[in-house]
N, C-alpha and C. Protein backbone atom coordinates (compact mmCIF):
# COMPACT_ATOMS: atom_id res chain seq x y z
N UNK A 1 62.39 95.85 74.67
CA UNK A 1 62.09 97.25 74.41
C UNK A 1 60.91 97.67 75.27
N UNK A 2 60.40 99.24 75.62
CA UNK A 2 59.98 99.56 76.15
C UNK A 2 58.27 99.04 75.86
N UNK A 3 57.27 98.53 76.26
CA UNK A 3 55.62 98.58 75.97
C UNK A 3 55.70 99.28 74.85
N UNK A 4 55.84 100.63 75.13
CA UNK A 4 55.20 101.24 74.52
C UNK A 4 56.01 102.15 73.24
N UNK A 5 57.10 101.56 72.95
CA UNK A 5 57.88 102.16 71.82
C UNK A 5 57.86 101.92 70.45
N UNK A 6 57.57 102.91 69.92
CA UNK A 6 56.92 102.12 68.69
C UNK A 6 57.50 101.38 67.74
N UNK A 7 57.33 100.15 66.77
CA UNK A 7 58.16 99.24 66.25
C UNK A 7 58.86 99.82 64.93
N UNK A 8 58.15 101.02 64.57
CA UNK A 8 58.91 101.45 63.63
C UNK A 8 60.42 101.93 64.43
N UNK A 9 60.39 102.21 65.29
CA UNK A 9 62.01 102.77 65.79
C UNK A 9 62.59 101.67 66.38
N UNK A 10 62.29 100.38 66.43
CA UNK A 10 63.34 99.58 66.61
C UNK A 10 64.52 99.17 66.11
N UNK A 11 63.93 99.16 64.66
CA UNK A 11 65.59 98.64 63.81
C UNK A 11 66.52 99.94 63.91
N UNK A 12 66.03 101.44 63.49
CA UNK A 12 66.71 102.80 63.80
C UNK A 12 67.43 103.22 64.98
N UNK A 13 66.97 102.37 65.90
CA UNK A 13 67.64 102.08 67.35
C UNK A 13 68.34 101.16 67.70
N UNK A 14 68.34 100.29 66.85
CA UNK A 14 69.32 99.01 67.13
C UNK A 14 70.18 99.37 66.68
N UNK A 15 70.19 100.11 65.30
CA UNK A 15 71.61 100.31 63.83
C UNK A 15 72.38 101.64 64.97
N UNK A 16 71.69 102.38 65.25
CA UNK A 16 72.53 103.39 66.14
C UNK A 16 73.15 103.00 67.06
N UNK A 17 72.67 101.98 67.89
CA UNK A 17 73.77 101.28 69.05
C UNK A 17 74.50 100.15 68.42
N UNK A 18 74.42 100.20 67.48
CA UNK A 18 75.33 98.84 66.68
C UNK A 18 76.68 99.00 67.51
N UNK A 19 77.18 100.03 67.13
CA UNK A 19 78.89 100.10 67.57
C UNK A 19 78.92 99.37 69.08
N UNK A 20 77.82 99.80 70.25
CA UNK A 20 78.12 99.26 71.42
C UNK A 20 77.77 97.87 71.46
N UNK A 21 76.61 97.73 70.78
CA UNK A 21 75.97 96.20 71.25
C UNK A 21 77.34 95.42 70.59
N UNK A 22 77.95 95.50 69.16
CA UNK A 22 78.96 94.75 68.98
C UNK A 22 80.31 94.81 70.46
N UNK A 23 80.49 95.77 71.12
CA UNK A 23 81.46 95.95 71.80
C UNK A 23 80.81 95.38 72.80
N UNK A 24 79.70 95.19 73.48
CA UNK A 24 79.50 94.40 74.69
C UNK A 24 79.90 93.31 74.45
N UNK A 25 79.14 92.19 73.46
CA UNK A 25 79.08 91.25 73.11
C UNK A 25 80.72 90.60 72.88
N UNK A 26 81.37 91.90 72.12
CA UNK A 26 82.94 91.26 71.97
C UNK A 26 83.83 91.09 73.85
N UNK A 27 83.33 91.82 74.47
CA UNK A 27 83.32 91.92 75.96
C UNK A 27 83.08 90.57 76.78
N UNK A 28 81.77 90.42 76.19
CA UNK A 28 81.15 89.06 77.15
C UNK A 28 81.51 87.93 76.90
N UNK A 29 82.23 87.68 75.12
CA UNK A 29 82.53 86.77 74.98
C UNK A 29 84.46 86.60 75.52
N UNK A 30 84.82 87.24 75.24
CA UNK A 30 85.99 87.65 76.31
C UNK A 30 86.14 87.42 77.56
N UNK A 31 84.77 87.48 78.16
CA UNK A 31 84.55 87.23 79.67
C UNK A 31 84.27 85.68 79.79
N UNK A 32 83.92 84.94 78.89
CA UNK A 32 83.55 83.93 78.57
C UNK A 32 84.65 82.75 79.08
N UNK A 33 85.78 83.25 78.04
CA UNK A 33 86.70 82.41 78.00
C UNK A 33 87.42 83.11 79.38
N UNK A 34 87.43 83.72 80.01
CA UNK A 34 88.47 84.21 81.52
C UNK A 34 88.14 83.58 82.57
N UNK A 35 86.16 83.82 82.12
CA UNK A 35 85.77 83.53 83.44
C UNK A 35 84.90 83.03 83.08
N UNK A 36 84.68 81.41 82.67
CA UNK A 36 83.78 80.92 82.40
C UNK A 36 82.53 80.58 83.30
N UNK A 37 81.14 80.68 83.03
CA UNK A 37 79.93 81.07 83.47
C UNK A 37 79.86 79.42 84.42
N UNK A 38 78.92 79.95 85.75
CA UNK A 38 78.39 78.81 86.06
C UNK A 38 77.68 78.11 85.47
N UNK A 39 77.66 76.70 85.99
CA UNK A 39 76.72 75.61 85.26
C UNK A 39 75.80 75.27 86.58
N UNK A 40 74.94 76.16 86.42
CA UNK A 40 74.26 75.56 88.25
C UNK A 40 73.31 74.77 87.90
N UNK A 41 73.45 73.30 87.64
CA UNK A 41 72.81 71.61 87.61
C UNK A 41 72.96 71.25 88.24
N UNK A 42 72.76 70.12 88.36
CA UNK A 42 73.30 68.32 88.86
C UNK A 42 74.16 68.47 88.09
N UNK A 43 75.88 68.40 88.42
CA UNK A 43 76.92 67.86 87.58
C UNK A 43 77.72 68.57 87.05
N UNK A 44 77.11 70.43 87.01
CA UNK A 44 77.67 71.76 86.80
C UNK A 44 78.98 72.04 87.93
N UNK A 45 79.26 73.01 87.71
CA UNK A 45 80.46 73.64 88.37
C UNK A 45 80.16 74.76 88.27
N UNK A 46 80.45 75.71 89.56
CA UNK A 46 80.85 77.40 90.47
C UNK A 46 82.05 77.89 90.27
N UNK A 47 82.10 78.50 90.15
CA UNK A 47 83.35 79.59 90.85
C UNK A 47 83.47 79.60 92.05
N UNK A 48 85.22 79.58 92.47
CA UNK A 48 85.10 80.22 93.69
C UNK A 48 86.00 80.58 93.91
N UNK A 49 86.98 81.91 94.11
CA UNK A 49 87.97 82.59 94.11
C UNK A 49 89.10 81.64 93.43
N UNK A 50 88.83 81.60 92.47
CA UNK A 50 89.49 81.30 91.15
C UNK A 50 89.62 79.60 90.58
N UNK A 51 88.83 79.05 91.84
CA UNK A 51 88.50 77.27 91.60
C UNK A 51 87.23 77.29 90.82
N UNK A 52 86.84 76.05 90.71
CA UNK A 52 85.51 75.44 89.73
C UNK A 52 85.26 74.51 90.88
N UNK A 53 84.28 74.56 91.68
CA UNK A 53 83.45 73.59 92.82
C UNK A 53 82.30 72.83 91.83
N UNK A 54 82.48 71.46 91.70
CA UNK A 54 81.30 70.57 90.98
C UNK A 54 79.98 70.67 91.99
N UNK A 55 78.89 70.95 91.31
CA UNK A 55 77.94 70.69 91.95
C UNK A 55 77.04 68.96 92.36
N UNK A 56 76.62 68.74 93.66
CA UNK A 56 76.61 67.37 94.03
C UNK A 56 75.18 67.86 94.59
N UNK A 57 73.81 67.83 93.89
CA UNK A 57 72.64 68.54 94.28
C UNK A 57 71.44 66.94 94.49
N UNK A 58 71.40 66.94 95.37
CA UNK A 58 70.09 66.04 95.99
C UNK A 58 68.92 66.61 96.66
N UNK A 59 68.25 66.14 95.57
CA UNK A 59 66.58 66.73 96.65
C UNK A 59 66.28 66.11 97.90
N UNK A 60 65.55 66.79 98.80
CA UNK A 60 65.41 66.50 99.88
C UNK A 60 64.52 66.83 100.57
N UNK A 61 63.10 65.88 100.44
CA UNK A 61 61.87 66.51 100.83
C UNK A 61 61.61 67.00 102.73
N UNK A 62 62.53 66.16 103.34
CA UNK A 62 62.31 66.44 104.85
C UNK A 62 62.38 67.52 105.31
N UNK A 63 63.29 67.97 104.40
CA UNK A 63 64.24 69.57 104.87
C UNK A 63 63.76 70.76 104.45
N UNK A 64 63.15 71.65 105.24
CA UNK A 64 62.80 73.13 105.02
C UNK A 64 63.32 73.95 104.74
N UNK A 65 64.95 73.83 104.86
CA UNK A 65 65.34 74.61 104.39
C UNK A 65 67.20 73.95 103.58
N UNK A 66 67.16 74.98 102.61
CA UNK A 66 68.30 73.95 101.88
C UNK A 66 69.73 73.56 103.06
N UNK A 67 70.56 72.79 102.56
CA UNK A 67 71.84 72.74 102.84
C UNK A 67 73.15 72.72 102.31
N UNK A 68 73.56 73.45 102.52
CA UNK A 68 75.49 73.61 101.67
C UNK A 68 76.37 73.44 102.23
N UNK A 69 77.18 72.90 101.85
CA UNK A 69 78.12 72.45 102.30
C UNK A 69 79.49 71.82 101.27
N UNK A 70 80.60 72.52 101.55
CA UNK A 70 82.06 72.29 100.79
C UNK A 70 82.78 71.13 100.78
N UNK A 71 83.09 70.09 100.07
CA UNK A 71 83.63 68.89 100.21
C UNK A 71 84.76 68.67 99.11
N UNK A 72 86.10 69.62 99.56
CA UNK A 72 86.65 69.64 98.89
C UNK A 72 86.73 70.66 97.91
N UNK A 73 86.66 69.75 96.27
CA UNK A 73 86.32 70.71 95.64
C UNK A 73 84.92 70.52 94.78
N UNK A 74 84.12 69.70 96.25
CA UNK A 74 82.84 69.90 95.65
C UNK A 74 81.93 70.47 96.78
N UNK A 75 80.82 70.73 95.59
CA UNK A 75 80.25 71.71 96.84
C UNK A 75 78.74 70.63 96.77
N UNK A 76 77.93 69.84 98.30
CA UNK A 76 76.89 69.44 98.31
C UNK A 76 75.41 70.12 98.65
N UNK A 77 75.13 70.38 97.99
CA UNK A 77 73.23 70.79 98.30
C UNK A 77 72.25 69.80 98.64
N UNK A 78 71.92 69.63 99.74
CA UNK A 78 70.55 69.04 99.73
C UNK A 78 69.86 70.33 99.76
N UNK A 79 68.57 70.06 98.40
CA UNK A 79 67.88 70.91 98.23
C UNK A 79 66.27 70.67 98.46
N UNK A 80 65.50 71.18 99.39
CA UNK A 80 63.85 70.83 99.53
C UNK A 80 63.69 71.37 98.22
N UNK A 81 62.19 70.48 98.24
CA UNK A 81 61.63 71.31 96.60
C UNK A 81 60.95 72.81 96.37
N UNK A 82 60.83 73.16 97.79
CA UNK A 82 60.65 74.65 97.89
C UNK A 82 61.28 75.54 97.66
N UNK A 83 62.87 75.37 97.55
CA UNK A 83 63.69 76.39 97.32
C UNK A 83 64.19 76.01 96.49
N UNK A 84 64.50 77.31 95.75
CA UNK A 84 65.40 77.65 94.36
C UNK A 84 67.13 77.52 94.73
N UNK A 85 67.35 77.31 93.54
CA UNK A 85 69.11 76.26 93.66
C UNK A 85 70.17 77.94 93.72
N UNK A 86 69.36 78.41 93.48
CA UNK A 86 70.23 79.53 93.04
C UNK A 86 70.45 80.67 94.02
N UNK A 87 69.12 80.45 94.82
CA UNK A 87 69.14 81.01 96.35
C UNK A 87 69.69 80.43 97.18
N UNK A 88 70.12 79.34 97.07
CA UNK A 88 70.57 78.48 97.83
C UNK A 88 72.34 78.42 98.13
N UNK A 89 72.67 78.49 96.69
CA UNK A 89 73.75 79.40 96.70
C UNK A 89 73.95 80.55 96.83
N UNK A 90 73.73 81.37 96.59
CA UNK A 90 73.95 82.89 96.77
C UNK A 90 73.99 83.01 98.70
N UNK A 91 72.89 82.33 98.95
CA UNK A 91 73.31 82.06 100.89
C UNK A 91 74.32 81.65 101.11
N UNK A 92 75.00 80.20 100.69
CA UNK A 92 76.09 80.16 100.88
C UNK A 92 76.87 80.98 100.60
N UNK A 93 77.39 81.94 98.93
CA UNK A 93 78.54 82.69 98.99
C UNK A 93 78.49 83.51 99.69
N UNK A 94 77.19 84.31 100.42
CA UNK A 94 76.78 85.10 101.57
C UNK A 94 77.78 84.91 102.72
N UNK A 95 77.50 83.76 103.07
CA UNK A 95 78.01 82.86 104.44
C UNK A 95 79.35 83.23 104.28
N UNK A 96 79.94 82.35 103.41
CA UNK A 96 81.36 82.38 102.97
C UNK A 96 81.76 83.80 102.80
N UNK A 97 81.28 84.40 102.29
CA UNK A 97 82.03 85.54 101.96
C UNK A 97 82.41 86.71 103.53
N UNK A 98 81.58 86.21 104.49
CA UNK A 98 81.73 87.10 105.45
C UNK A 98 82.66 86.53 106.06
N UNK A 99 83.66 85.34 106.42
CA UNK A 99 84.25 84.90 106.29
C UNK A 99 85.73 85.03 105.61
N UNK A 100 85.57 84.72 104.74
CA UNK A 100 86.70 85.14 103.51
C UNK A 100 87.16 86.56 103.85
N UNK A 101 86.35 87.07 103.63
CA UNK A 101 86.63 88.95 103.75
C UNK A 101 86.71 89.22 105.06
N UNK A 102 86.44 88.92 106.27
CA UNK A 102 86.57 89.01 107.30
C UNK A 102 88.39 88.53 108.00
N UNK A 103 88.89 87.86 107.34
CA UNK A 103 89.77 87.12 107.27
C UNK A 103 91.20 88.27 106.53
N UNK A 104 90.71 88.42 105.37
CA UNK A 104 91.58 89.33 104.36
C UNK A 104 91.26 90.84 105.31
N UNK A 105 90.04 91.06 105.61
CA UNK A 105 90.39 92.67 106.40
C UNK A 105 91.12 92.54 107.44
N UNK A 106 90.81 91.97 108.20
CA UNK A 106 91.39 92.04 109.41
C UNK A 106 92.76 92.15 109.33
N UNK A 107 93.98 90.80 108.47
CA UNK A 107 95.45 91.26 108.08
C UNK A 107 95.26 92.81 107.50
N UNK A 108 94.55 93.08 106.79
CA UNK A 108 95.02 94.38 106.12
C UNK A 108 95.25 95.41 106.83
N UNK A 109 94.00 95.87 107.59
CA UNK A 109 94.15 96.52 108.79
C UNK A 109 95.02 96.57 109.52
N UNK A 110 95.38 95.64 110.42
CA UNK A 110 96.78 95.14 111.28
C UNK A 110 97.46 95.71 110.38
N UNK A 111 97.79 95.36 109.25
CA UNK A 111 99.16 95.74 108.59
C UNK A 111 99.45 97.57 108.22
N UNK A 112 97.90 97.67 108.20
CA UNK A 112 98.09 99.43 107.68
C UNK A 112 97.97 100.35 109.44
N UNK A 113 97.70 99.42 110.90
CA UNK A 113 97.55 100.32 111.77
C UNK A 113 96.20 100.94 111.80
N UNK A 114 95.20 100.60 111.30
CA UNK A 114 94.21 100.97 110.95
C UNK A 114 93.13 99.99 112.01
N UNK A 115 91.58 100.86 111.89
CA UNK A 115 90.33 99.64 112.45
C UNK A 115 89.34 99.83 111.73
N UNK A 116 88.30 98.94 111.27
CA UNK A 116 87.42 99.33 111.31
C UNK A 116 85.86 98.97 112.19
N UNK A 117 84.63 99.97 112.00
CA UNK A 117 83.79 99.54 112.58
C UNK A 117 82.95 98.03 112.49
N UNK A 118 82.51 98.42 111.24
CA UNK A 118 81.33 97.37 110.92
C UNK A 118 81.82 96.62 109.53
N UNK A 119 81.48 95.22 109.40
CA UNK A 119 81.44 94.53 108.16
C UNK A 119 80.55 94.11 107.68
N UNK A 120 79.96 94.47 107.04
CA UNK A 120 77.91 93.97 105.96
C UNK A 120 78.87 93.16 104.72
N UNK A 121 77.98 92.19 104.51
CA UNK A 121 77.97 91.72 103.16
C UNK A 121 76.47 91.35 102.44
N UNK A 122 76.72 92.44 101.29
CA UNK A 122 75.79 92.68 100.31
C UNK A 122 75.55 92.12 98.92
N UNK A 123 74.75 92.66 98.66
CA UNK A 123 74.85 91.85 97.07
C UNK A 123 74.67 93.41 95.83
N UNK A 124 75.31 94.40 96.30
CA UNK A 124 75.22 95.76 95.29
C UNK A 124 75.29 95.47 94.16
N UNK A 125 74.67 96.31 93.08
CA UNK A 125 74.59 96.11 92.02
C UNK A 125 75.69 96.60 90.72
N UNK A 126 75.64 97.76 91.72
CA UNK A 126 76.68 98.56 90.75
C UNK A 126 78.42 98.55 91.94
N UNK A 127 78.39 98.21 93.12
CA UNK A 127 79.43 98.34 93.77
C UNK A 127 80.02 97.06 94.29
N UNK A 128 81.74 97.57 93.99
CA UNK A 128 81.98 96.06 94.61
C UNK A 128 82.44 96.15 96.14
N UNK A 129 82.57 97.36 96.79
CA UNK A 129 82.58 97.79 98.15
C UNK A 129 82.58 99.35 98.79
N UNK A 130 82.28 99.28 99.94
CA UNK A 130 82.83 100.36 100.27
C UNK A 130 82.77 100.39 101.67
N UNK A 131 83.74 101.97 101.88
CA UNK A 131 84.26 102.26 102.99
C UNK A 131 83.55 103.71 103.50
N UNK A 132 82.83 103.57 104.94
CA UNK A 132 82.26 105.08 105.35
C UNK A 132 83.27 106.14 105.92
N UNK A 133 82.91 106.87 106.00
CA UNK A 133 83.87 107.58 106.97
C UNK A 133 84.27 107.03 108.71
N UNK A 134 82.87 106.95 108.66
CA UNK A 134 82.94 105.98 110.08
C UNK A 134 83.61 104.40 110.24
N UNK A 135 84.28 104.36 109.18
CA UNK A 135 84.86 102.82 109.29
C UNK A 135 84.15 101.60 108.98
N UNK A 136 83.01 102.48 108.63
CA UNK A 136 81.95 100.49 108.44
C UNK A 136 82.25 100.37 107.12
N UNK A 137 82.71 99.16 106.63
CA UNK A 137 83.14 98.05 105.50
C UNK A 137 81.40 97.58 104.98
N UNK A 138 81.70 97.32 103.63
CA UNK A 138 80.52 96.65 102.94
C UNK A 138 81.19 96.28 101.89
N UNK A 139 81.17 94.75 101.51
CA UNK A 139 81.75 93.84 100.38
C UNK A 139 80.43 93.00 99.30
N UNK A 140 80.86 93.16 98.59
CA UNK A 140 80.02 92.59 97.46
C UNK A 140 79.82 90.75 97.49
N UNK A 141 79.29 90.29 97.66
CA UNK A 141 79.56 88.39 97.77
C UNK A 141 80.04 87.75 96.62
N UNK A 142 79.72 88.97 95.47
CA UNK A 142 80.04 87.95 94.20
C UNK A 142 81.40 88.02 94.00
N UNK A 143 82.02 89.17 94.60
CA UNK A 143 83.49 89.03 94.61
C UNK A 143 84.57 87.28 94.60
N UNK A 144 83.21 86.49 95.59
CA UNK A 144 84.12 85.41 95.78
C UNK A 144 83.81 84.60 94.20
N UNK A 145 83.13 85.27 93.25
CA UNK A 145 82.90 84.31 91.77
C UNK A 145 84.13 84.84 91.51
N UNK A 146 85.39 85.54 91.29
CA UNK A 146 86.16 86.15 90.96
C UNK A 146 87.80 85.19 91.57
N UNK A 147 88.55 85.55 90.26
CA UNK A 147 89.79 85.55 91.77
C UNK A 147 90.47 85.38 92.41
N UNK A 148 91.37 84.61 93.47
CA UNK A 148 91.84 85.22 95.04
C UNK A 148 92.11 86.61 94.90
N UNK A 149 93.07 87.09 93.89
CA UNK A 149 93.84 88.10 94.23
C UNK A 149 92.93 89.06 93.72
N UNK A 150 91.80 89.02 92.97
CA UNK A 150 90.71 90.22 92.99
C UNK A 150 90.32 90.45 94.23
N UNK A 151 89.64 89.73 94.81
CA UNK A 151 89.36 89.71 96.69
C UNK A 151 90.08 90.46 97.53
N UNK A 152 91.42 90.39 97.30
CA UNK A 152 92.60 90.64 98.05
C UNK A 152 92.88 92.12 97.55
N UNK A 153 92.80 92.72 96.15
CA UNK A 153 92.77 94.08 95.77
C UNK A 153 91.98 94.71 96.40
N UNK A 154 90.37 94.19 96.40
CA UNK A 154 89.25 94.89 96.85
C UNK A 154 89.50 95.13 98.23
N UNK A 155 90.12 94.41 98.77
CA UNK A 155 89.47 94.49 100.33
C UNK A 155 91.31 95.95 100.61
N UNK A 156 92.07 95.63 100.10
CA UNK A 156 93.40 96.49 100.15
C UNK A 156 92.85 97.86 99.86
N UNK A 157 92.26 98.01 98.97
CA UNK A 157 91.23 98.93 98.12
C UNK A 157 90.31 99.58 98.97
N UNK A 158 89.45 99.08 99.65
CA UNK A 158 88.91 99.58 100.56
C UNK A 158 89.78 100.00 101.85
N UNK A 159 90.62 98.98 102.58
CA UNK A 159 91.33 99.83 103.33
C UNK A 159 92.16 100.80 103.47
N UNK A 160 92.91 101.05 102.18
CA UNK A 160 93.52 102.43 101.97
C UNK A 160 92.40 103.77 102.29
N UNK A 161 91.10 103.48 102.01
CA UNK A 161 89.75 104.34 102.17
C UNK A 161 90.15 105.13 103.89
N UNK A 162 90.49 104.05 104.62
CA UNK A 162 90.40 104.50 105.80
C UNK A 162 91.19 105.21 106.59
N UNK A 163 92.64 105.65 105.03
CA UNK A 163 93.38 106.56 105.55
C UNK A 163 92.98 108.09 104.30
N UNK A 164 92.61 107.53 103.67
CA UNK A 164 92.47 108.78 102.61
C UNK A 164 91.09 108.23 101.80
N UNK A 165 89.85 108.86 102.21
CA UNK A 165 88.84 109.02 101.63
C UNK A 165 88.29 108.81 100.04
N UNK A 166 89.28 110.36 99.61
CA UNK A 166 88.86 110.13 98.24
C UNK A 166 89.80 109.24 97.28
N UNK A 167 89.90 109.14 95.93
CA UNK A 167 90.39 108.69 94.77
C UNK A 167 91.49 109.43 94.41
N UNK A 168 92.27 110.09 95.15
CA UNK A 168 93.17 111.22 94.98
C UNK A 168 94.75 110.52 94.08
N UNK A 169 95.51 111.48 93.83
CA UNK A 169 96.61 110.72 94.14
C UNK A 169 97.41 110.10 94.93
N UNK A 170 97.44 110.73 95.61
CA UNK A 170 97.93 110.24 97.23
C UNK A 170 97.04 108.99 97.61
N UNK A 171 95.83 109.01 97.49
CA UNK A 171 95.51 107.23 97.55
C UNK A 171 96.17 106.33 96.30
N UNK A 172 95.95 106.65 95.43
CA UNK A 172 96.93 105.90 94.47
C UNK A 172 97.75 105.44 94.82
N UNK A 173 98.88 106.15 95.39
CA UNK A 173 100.55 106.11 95.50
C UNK A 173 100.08 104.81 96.75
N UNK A 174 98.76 105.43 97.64
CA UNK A 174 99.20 104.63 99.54
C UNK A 174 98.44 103.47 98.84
N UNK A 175 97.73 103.07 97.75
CA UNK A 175 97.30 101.63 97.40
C UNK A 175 98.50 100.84 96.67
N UNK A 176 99.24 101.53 95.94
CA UNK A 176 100.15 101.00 95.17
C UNK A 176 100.99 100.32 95.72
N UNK A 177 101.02 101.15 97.12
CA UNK A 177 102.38 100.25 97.93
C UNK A 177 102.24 99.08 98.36
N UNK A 178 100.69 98.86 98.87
CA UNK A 178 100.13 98.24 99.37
C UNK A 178 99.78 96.77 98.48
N UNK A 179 99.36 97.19 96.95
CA UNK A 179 98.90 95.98 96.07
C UNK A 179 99.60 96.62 94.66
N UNK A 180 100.66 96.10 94.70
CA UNK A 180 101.21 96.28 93.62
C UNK A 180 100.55 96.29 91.92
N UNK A 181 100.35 95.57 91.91
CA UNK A 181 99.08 95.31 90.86
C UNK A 181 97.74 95.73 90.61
N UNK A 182 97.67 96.93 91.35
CA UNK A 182 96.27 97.42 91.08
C UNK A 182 95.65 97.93 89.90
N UNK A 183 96.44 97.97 89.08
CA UNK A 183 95.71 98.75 87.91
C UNK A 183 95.46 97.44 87.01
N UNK A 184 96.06 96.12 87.17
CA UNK A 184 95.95 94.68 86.81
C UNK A 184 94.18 94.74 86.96
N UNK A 185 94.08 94.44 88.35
CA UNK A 185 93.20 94.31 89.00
C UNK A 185 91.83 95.10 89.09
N UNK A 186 92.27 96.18 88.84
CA UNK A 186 91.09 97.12 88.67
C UNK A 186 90.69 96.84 87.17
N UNK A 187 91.42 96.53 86.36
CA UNK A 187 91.41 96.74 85.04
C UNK A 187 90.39 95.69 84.71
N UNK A 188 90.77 94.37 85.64
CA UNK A 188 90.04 93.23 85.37
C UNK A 188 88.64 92.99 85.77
N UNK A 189 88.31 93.84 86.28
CA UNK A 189 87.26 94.10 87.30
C UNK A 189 86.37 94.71 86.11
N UNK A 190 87.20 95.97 85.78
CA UNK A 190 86.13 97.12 85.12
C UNK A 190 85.71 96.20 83.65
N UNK A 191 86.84 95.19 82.96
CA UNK A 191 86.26 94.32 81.75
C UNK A 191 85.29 93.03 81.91
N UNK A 192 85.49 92.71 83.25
CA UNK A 192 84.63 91.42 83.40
C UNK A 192 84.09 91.04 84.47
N UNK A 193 83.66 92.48 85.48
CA UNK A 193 82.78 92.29 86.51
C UNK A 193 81.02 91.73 86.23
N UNK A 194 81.02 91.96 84.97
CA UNK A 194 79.68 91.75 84.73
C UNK A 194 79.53 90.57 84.53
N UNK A 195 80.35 89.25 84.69
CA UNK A 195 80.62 88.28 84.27
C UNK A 195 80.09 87.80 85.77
N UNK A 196 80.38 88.55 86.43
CA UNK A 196 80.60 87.75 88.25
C UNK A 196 79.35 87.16 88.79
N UNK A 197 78.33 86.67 87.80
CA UNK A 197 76.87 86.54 88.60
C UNK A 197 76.87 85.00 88.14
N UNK A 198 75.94 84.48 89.23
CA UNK A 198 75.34 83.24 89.15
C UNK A 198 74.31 83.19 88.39
């Protein structure tokens, strides 16, 4: 709660959001079982477009800066004791993700006749991409906690952008053709994107 709010209005403020706080909570635990949370340890498991990568984490005082690396379906960290495990990943899904999505735009494009300019990968808070007018692409990284075929909506999703701007119908109809399953997909997004963090 806020510093400075006074404690008499806490419980009067809790009982009034009752209805939502129960509905998040019935949400998260929902999200729970779909998309179960990382375990970022020694011995935990990631997400990664719809796998579980075991974590294989060794400290490593020589090294300034961490290392990642995919072995299978495990993923290895040598980690210095200077850096945080969690930054350490998030660089990697960084890495990877420009990659991944770089990979999925490019077919999409080709396939719609389309180009675009630029590709950023971000870490937005509230967005899982977007498209400028000018063609520059921007993808979310946590997308790859999600998935394949969430990945594969988003990035379809965004390239329909580059024939029709807004949310119209007519984008509807030109995404539909494109990803059959979008309202699957969107749907799954809008119940358990909040789930997508490390």
């Amino acid at each position: 709660m806020p510093r400075r709010f006074p404690l008499r209005n806490v419980e009067p403020f809790v009982q009034e959001k009752r209805p939502w706080i129960e509905r998040t909570l019935r949400r998260m635990r929902e999200s729970e079982s779909e998309f179960p949370p990382p375990r970022i340890q020694a011995g935990g498991e990631i997400p990664y477009l719809g796998e579980r990568l075991g974590l294989n984490i060794r400290t490593e005082g020589s090294r300034s800066r961490a290392h990642v690396s995919r072995h299978g379906a495990e993923l290895r960290v040598a980690l210095p004791p200077a850096v945080e495990l969690r930054k350490a990943l998030e660089g990697w899904y960084r890495r990877q993700a420009r990659s991944e999505v770089a990979v999925r735009l490019d077919a999409a494009v080709a396939r719609a006749g389309q180009s675009y300019s630029t590709l950023q990968i971000r870490g937005q808070r509230t967005r899982w991409a977007s498209c400028s007018t000018s063609g520059a692409m921007s993808f979310n990284w946590r997308l790859l906690l999600a998935p394949e075929e969430i990945l594969d909506y988003v990035v379809e999703h965004e390239v329909a952008h580059l024939d029709v701007q807004d949310h119209s119908a007519r984008f509807w109809r030109l995404l539909g053709s494109r990803s059959p399953r979008w309202r699957e997909h969107e749907a799954g997004l809008r119940r358990h994107g909040h789930a997508l963090r490390l």
